[in-house]
N, C-alpha and C. Protein backbone atom coordinates (compact mmCIF):
# COMPACT_ATOMS: atom_id res chain seq x y z
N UNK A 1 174.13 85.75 141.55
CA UNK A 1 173.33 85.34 140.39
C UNK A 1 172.67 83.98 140.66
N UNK A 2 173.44 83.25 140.99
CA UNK A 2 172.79 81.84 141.43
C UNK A 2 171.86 81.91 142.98
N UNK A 3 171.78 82.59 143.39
CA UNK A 3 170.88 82.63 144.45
C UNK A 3 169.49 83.10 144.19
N UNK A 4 169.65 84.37 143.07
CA UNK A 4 168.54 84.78 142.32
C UNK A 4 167.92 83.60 141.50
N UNK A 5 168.73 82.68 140.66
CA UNK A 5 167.76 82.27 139.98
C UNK A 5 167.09 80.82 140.72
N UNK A 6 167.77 80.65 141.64
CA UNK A 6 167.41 79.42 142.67
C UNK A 6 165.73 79.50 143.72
N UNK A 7 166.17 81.45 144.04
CA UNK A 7 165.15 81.64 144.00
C UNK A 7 163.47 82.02 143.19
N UNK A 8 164.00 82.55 142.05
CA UNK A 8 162.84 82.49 141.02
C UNK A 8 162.53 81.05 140.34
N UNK A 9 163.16 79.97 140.93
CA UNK A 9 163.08 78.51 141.31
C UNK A 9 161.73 78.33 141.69
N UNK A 10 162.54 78.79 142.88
CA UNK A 10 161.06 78.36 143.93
C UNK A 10 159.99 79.44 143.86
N UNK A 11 160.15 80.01 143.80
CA UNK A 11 159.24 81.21 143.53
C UNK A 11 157.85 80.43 142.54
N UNK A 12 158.05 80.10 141.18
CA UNK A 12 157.62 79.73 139.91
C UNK A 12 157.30 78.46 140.25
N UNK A 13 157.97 77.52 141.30
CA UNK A 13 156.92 76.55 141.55
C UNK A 13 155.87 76.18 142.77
N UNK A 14 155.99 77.97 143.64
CA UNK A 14 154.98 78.28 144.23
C UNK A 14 153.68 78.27 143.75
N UNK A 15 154.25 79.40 142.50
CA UNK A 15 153.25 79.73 141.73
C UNK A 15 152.42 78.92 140.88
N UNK A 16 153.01 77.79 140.11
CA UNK A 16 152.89 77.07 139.65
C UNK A 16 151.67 75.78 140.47
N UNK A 17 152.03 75.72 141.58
CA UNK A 17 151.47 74.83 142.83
C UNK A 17 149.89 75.60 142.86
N UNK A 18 149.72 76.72 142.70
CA UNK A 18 148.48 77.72 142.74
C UNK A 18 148.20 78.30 141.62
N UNK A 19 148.18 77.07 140.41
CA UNK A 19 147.26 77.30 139.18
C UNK A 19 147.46 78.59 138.42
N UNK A 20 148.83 79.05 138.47
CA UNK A 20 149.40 80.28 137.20
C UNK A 20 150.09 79.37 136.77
N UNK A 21 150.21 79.65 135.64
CA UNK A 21 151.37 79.18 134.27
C UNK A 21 152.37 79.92 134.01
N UNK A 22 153.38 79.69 134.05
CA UNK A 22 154.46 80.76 133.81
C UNK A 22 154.30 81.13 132.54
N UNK A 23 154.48 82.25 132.05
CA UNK A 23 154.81 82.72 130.57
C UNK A 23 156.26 82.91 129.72
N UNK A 24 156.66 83.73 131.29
CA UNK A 24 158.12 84.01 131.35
C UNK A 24 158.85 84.25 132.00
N UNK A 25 160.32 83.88 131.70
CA UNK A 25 161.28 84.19 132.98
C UNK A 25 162.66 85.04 132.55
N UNK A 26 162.35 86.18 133.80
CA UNK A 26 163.89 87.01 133.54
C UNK A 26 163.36 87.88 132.67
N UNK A 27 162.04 88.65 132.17
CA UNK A 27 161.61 89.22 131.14
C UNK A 27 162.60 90.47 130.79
N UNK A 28 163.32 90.33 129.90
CA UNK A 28 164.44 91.48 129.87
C UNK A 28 163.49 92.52 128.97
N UNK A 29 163.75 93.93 128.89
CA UNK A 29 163.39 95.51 127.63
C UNK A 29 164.18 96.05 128.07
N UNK A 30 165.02 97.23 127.28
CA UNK A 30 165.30 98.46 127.55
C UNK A 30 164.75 99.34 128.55
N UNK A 31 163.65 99.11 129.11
CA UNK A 31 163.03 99.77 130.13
C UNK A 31 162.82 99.24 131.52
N UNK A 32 163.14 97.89 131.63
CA UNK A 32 162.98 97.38 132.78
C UNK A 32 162.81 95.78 132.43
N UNK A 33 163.50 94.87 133.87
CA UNK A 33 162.95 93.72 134.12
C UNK A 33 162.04 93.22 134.68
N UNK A 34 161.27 91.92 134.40
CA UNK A 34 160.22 91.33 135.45
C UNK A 34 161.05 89.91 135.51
N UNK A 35 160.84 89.58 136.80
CA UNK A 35 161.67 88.19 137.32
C UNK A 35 160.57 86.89 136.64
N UNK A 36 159.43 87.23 137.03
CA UNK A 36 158.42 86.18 136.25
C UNK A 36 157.35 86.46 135.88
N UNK A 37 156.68 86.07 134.80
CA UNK A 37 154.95 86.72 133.89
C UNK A 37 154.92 85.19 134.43
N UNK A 38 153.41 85.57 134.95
CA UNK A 38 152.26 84.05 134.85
C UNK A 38 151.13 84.66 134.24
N UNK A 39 149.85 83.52 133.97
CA UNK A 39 148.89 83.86 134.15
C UNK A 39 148.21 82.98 134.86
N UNK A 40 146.53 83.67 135.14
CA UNK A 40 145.78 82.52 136.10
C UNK A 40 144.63 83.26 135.83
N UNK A 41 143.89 82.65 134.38
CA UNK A 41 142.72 82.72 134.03
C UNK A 41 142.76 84.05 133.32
N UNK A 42 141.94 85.22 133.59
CA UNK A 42 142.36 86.00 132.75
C UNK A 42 143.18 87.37 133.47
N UNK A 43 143.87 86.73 134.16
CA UNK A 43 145.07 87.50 135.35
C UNK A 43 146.51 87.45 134.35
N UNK A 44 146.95 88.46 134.09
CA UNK A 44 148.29 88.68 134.08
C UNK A 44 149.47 88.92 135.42
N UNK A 45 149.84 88.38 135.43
CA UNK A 45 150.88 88.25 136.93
C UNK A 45 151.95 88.62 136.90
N UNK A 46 152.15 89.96 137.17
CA UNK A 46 153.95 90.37 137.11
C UNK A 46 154.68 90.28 138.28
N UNK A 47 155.42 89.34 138.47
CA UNK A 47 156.14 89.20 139.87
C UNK A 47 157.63 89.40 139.97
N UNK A 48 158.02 90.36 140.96
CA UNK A 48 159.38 90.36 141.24
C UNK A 48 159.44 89.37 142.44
N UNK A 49 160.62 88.68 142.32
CA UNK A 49 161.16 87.99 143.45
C UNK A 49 162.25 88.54 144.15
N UNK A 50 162.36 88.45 145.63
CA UNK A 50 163.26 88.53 145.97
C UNK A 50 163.84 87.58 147.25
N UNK A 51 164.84 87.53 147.46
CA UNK A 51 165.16 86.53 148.69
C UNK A 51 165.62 87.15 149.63
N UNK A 52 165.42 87.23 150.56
CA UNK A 52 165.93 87.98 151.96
C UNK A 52 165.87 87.44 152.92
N UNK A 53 166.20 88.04 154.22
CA UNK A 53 166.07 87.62 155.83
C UNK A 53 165.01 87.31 156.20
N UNK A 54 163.97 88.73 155.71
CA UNK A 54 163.09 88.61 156.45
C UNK A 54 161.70 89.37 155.44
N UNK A 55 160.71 88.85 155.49
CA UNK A 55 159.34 89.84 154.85
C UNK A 55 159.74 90.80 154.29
N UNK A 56 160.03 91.96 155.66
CA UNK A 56 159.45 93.54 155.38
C UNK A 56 161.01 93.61 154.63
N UNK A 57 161.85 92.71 154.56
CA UNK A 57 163.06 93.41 154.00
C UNK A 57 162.99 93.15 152.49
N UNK A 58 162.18 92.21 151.82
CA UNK A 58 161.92 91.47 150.16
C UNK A 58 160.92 92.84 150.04
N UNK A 59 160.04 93.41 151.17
CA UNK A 59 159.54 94.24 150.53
C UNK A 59 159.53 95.16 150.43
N UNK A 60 160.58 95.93 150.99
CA UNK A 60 161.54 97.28 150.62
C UNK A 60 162.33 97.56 149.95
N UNK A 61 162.48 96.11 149.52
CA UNK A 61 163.74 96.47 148.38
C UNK A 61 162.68 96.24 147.18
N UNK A 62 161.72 96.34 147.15
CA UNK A 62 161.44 96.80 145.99
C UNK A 62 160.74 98.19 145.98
N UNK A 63 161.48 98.74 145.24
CA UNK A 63 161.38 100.57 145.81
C UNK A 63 160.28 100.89 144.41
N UNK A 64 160.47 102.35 144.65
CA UNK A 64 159.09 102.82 143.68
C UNK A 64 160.13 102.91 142.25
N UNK A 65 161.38 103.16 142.45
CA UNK A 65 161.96 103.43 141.07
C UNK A 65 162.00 101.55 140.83
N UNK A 66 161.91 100.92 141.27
CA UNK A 66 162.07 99.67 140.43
C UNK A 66 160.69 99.13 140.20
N UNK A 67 159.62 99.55 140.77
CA UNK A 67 158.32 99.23 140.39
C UNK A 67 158.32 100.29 139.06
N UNK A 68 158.36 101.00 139.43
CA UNK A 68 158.03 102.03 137.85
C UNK A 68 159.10 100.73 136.73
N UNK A 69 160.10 100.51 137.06
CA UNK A 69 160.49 99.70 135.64
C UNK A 69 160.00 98.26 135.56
N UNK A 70 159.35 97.65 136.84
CA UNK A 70 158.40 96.51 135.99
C UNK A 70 157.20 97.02 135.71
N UNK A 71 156.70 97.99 135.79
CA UNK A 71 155.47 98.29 134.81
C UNK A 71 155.80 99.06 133.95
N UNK A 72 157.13 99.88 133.46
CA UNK A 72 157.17 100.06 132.00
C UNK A 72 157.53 98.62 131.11
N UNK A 73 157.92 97.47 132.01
CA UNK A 73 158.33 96.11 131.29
C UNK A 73 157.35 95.77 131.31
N UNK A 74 156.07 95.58 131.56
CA UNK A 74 154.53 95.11 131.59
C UNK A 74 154.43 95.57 130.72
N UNK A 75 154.24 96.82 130.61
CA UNK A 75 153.80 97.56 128.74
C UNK A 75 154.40 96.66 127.90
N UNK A 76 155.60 96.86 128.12
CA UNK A 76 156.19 96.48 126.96
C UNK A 76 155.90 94.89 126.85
N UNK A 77 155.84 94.29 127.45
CA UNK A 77 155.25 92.52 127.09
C UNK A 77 153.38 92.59 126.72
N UNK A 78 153.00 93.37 127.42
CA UNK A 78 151.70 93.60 126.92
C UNK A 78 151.52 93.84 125.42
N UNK A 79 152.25 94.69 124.91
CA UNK A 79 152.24 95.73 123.67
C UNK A 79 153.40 94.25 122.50
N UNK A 80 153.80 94.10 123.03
CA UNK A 80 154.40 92.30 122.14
C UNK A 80 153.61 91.29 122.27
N UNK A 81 152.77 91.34 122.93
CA UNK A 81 151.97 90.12 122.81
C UNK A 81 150.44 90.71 123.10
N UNK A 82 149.96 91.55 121.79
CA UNK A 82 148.91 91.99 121.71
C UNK A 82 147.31 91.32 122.09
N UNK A 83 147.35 89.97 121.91
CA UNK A 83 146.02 89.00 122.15
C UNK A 83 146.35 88.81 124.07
N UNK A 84 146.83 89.68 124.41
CA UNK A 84 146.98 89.31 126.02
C UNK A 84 146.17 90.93 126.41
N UNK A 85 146.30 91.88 126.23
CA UNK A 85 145.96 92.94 126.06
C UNK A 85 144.42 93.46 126.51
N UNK A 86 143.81 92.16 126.71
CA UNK A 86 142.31 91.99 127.77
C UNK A 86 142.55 91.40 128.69
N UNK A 87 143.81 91.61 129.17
CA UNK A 87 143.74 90.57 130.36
C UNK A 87 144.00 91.97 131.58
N UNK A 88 143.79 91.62 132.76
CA UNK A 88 143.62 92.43 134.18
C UNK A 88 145.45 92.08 134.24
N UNK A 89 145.58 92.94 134.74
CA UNK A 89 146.92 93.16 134.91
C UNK A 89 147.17 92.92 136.80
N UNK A 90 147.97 92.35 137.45
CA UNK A 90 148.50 92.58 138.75
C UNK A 90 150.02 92.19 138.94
N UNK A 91 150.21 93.06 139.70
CA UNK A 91 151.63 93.38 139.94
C UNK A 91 152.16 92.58 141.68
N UNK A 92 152.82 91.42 141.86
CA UNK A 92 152.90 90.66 143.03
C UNK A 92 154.16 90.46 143.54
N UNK A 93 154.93 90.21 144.38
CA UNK A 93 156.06 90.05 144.97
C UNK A 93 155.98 88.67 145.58
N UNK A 94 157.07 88.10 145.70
CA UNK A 94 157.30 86.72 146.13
C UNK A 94 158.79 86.85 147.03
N UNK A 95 158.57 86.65 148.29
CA UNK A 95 159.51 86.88 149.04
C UNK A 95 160.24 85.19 149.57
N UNK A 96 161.37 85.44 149.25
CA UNK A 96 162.08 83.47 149.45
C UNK A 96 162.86 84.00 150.45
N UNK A 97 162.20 83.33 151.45
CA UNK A 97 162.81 83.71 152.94
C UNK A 97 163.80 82.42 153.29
N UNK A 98 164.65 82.44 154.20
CA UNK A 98 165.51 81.28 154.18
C UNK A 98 164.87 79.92 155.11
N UNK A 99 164.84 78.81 154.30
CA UNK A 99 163.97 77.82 154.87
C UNK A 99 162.41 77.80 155.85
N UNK A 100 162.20 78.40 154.66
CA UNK A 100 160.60 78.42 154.40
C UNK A 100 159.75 78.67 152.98
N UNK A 101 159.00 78.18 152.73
CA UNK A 101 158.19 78.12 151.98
C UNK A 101 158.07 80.04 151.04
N UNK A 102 158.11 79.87 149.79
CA UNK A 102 158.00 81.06 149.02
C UNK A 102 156.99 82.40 149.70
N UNK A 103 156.94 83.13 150.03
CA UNK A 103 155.47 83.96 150.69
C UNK A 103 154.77 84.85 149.49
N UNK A 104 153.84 84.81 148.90
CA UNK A 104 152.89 85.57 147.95
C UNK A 104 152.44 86.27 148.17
N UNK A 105 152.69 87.55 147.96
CA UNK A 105 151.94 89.19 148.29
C UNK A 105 151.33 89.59 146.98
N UNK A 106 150.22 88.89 146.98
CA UNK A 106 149.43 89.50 145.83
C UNK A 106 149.00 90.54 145.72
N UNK A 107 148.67 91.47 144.32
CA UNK A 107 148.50 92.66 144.56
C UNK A 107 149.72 93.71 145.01
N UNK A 108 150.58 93.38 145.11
CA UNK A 108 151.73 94.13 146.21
C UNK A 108 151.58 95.48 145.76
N UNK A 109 151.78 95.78 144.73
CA UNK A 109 151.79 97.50 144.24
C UNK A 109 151.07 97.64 142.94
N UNK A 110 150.48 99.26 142.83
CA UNK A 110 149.54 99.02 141.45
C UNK A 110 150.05 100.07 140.57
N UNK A 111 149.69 100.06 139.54
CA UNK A 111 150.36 101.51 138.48
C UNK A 111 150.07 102.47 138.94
N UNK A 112 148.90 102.78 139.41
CA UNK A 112 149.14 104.43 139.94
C UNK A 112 149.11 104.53 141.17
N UNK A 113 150.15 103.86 141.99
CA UNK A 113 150.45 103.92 143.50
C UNK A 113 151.39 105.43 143.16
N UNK A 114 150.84 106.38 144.47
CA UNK A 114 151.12 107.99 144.05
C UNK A 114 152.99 107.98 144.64
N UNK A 115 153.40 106.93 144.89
CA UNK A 115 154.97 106.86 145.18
C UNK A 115 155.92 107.00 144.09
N UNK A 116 155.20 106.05 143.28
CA UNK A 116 155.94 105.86 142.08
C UNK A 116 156.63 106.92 141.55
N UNK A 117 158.12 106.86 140.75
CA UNK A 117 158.52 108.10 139.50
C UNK A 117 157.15 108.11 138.57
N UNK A 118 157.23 109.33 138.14
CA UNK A 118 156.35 109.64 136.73
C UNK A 118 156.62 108.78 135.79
N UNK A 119 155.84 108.14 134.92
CA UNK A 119 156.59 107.08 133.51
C UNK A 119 155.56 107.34 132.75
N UNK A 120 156.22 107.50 131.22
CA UNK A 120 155.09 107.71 130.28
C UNK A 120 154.53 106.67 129.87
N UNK A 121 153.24 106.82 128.78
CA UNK A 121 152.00 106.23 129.24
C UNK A 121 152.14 105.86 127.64
């Protein structure tokens, strides 16, 4: 637990360093978590973090069943905070590799990447 949030630490003041604002952290629903909401202009930013060894390993562990539940948790923060609801949506990963700098994969995966589980709409 403390490694996670040490890393959505640094993660958020990557992000932060490159002009997003955090919104939120740890976004809990019944349907899924997001580790951090930013925005950056009229960008919505859903980022999972993760910390690992290495790159390709922060970005395998985020599989298609856990992308399907941060974009049913996107709905659901979208759909609570209705005046956000024109904003472009992107979905990003932040990999906290050990002593080095946060890495930003913008874009990382999109809602209808054909991997994904089915999720209703």
């Amino acid at each position: 637990e403390s490694l996670g949030l040490a890393a959505e630490t640094r993660a958020a003041l990557a992000l932060r360093l490159t002009f997003h604002r955090i919104l939120a952290r740890r976004y809990r629903v019944a349907v899924g978590e997001i580790d951090l909401i930013a925005r950056r202009g009229r960008t919505l930013v859903f980022v999972e973090v993760k910390a690992r060894d290495t790159l390709a390993a922060a970005i395998e562990a985020v599989t298609p069943r856990a992308r399907a539940r941060i974009l049913a948790a996107a709905d659901a923060f979208v759909a609570r905070y209705p005046d956000l609801a024109d904003c472009d949506r992107r979905f990003d990963i932040v990999a906290v590799l050990p002593r080095r700098w946060p890495k930003h994969l913008r874009d990382a995966f999109r809602a209808d990447d054909p991997d994904l589980p089915h999720r209703r709409r």
